[in-house]
Protein backbone atom coordinates (compact mmCIF):
# COMPACT_ATOMS: atom_id res chain seq x y z
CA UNK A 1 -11.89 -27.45 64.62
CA UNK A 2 -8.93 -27.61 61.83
CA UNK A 3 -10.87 -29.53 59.00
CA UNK A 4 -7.28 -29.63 57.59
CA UNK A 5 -5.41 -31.12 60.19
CA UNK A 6 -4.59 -34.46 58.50
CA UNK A 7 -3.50 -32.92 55.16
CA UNK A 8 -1.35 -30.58 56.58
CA UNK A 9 0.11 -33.01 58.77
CA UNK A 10 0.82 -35.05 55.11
CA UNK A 11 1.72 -31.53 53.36
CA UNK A 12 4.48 -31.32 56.09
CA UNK A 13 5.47 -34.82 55.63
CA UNK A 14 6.57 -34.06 51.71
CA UNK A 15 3.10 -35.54 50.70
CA UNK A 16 1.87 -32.77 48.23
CA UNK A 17 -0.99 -33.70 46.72
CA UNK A 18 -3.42 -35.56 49.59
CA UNK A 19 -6.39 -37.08 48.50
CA UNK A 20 -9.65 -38.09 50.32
CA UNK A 21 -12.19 -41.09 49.56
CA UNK A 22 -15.35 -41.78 50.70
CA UNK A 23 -18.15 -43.81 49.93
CA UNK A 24 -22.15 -43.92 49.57
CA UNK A 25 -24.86 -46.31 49.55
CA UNK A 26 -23.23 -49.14 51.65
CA UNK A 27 -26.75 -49.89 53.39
CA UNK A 28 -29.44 -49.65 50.91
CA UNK A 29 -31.33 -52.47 49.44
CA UNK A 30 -31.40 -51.01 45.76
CA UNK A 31 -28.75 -49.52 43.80
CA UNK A 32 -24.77 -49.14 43.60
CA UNK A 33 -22.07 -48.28 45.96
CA UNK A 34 -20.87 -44.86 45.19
CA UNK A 35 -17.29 -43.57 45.90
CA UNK A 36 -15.30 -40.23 45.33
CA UNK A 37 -11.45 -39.88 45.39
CA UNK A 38 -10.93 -36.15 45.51
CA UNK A 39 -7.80 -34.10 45.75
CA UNK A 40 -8.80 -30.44 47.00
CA UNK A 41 -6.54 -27.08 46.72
CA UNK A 42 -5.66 -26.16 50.47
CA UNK A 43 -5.33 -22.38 49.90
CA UNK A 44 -8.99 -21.76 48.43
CA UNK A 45 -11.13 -23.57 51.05
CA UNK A 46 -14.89 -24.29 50.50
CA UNK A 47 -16.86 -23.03 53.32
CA UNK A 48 -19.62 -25.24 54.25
CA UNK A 49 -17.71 -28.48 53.13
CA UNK A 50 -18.90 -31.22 56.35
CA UNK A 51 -20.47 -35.15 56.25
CA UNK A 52 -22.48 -35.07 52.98
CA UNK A 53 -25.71 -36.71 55.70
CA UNK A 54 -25.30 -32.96 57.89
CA UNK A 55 -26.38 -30.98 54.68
CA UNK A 56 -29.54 -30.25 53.02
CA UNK A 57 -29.54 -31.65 49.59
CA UNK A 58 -29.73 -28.17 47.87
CA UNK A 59 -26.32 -27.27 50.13
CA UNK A 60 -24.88 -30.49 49.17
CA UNK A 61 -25.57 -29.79 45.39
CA UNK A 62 -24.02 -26.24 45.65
CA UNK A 63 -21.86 -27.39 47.35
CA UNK A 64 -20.57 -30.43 44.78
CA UNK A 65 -20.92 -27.78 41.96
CA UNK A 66 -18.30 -25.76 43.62
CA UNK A 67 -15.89 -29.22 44.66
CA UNK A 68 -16.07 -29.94 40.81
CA UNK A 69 -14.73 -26.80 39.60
CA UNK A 70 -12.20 -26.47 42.29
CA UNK A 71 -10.69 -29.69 42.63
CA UNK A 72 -7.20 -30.10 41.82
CA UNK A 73 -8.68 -33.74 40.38
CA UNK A 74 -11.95 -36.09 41.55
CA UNK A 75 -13.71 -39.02 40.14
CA UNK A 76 -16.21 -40.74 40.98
CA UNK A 77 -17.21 -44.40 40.56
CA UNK A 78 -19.71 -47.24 41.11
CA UNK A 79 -20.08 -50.87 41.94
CA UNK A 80 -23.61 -52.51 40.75
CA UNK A 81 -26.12 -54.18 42.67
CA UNK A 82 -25.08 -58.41 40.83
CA UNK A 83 -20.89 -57.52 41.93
CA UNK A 84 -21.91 -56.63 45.44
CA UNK A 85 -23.95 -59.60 45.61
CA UNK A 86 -21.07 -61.42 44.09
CA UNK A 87 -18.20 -60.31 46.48
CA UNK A 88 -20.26 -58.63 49.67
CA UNK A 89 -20.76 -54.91 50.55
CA UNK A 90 -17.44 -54.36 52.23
CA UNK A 91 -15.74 -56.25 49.03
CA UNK A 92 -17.62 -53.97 46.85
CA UNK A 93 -16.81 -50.81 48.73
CA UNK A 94 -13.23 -51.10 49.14
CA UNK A 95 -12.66 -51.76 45.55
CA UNK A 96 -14.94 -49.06 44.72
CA UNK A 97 -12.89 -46.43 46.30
CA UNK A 98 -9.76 -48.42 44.44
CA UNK A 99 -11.36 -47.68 41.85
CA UNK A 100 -12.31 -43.84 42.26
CA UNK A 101 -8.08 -43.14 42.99
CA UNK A 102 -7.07 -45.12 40.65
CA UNK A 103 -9.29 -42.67 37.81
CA UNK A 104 -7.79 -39.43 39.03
CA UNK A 105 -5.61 -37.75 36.55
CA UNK A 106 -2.65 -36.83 39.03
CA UNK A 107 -1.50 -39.71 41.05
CA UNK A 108 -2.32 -39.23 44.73
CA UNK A 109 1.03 -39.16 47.22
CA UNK A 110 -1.29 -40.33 49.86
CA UNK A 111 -4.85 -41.23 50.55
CA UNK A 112 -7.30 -41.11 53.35
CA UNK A 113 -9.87 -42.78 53.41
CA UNK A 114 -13.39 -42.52 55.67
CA UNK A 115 -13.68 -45.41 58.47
CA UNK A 116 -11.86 -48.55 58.84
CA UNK A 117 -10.87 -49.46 55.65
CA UNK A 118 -7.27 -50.36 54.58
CA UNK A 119 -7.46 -50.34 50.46
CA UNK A 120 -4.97 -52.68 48.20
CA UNK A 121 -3.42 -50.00 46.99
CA UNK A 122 0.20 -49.32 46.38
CA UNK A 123 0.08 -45.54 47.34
CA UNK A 124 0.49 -44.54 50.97
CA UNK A 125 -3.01 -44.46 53.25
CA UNK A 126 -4.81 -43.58 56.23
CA UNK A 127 -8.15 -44.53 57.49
CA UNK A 128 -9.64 -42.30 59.68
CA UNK A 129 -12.99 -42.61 62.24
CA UNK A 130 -15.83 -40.10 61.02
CA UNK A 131 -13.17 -38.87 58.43
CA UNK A 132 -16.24 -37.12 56.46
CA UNK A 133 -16.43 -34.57 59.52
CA UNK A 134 -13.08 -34.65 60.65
CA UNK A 135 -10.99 -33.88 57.03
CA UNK A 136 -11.77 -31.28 54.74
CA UNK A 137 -10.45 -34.17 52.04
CA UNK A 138 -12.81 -36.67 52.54
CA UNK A 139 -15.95 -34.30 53.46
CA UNK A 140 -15.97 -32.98 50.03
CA UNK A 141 -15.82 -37.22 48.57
CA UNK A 142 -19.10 -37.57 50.50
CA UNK A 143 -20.40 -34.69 49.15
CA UNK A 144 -19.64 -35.51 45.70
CA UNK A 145 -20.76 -39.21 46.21
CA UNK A 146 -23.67 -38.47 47.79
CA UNK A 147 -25.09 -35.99 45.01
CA UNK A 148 -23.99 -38.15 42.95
CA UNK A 149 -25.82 -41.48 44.09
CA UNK A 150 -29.30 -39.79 44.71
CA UNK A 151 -29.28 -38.29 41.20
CA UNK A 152 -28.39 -41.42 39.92
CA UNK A 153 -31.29 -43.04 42.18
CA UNK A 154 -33.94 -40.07 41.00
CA UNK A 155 -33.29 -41.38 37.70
CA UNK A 156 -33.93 -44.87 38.53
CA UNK A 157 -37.47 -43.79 40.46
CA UNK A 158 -38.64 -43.03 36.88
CA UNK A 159 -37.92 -46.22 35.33
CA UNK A 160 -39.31 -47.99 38.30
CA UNK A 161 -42.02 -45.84 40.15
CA UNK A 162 -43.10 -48.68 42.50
CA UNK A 163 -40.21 -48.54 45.06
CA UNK A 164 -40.20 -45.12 45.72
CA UNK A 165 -36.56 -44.32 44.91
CA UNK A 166 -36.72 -40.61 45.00
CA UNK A 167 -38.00 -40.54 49.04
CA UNK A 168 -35.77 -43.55 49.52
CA UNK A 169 -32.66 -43.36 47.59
CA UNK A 170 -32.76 -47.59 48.20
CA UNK A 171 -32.90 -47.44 51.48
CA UNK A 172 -35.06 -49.98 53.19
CA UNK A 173 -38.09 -47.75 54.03
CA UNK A 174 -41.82 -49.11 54.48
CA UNK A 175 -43.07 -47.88 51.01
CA UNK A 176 -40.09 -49.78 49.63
CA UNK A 177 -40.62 -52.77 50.87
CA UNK A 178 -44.32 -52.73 50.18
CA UNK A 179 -42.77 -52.21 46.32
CA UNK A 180 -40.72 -55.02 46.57
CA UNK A 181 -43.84 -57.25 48.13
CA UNK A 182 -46.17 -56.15 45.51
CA UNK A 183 -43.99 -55.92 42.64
CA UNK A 184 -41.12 -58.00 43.10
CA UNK A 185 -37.70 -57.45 42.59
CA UNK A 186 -36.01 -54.92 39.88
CA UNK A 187 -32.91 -55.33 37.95
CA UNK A 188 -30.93 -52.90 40.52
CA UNK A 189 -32.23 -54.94 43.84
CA UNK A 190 -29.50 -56.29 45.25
CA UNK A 191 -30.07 -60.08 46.14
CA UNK A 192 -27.99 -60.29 48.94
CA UNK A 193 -30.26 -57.93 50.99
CA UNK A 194 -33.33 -59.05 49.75
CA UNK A 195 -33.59 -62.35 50.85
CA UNK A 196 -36.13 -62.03 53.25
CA UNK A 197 -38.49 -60.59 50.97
CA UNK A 198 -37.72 -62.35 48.00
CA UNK A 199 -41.17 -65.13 46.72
């Protein structure tokens, strides 16, 4: 399979410098959104780049070591837990990824993005359907958001050891739960999900 199909396709279309987005952390019940705007050199491909959730998390952090110092440009942002429970997930994650293109030092000449999402962004876009396996572009976003997100959410297992962050990463496992039952809610709990556990 041609992981760089859709930037070609862009490349040929007087598009030069194509830049993928993707996003982490949509589901959990703990933590930020996570996105990564990347723009990628086409002629010095990274073998092993795929959907950050495919990889083991030592490939994934070799492999975001090796995105970072080859990217033409990246950047990475975050939405906290009180905005997405202000505006909603899908809000929160669209201007996220806004966000992440709009802090790249070259201006993209056009962006895809993964899944359905149509951004409010002036540049030229494309949303495309498992985008994190199908373009070499937006594979190496997850990757960086993803390492990016559970190193973020190792540090927050420190500061609050009762949720189980570092198996977790947020996510809505049994030992988490029990945490929030127990202990209650922390400062990064997002209220929106929590309802149902909340005293």
């Amino acid at each position: 399979m041609d992981k760089l199909k859709y930037e070609r396709e862009f490349n040929s279309q007087g598009y030069k410098y194509v830049c993928g987005v993707d996003e982490v952390g949509r589901g959990p019940l703990a933590g930020p959104v996570v996105c990564a705007a990347v723009i990628m050199p086409l002629d010095d491909i990274i073998e092993g780049v795929d959907d950050s959730k495919k990889l083991s998390p030592k490939k994934r952090a070799y492999l975001a070591e090796e995105i970072a110092k080859k990217a033409i440009t990246y950047g990475i942002c975050r939405i906290e837990a009180e905005v997405i429970d202000e505006i909603n997930i899908l809000e929160a994650t669209k201007l996220c990824m806004k966000n992440a293109i709009e802090s790249l030092k070259i201006k993209p000449d056009f962006v895809l993005t993964d899944g359905n999402m149509t951004l409010d962004i002036s540049i030229p876009q494309q949303s495309i359907i498992k985008g994190d396996y199908y373009s070499y572009s937006i594979g190496a976003a997850s990757i960086l958001a993803k390492v990016y997100r559970d190193n973020l959410m190792d540090e927050y297992a420190e500061a609050y050891p009762e949720y189980a962050f570092k198996e977790n990463k947020g996510y809505g496992t049994k030992k988490h739960i029990d945490g929030i039952l127990s202990a209650g809610l922390c400062p990064i709990h997002r209220k929106s999900f929590t309802k149902k556990w909340q005293k």
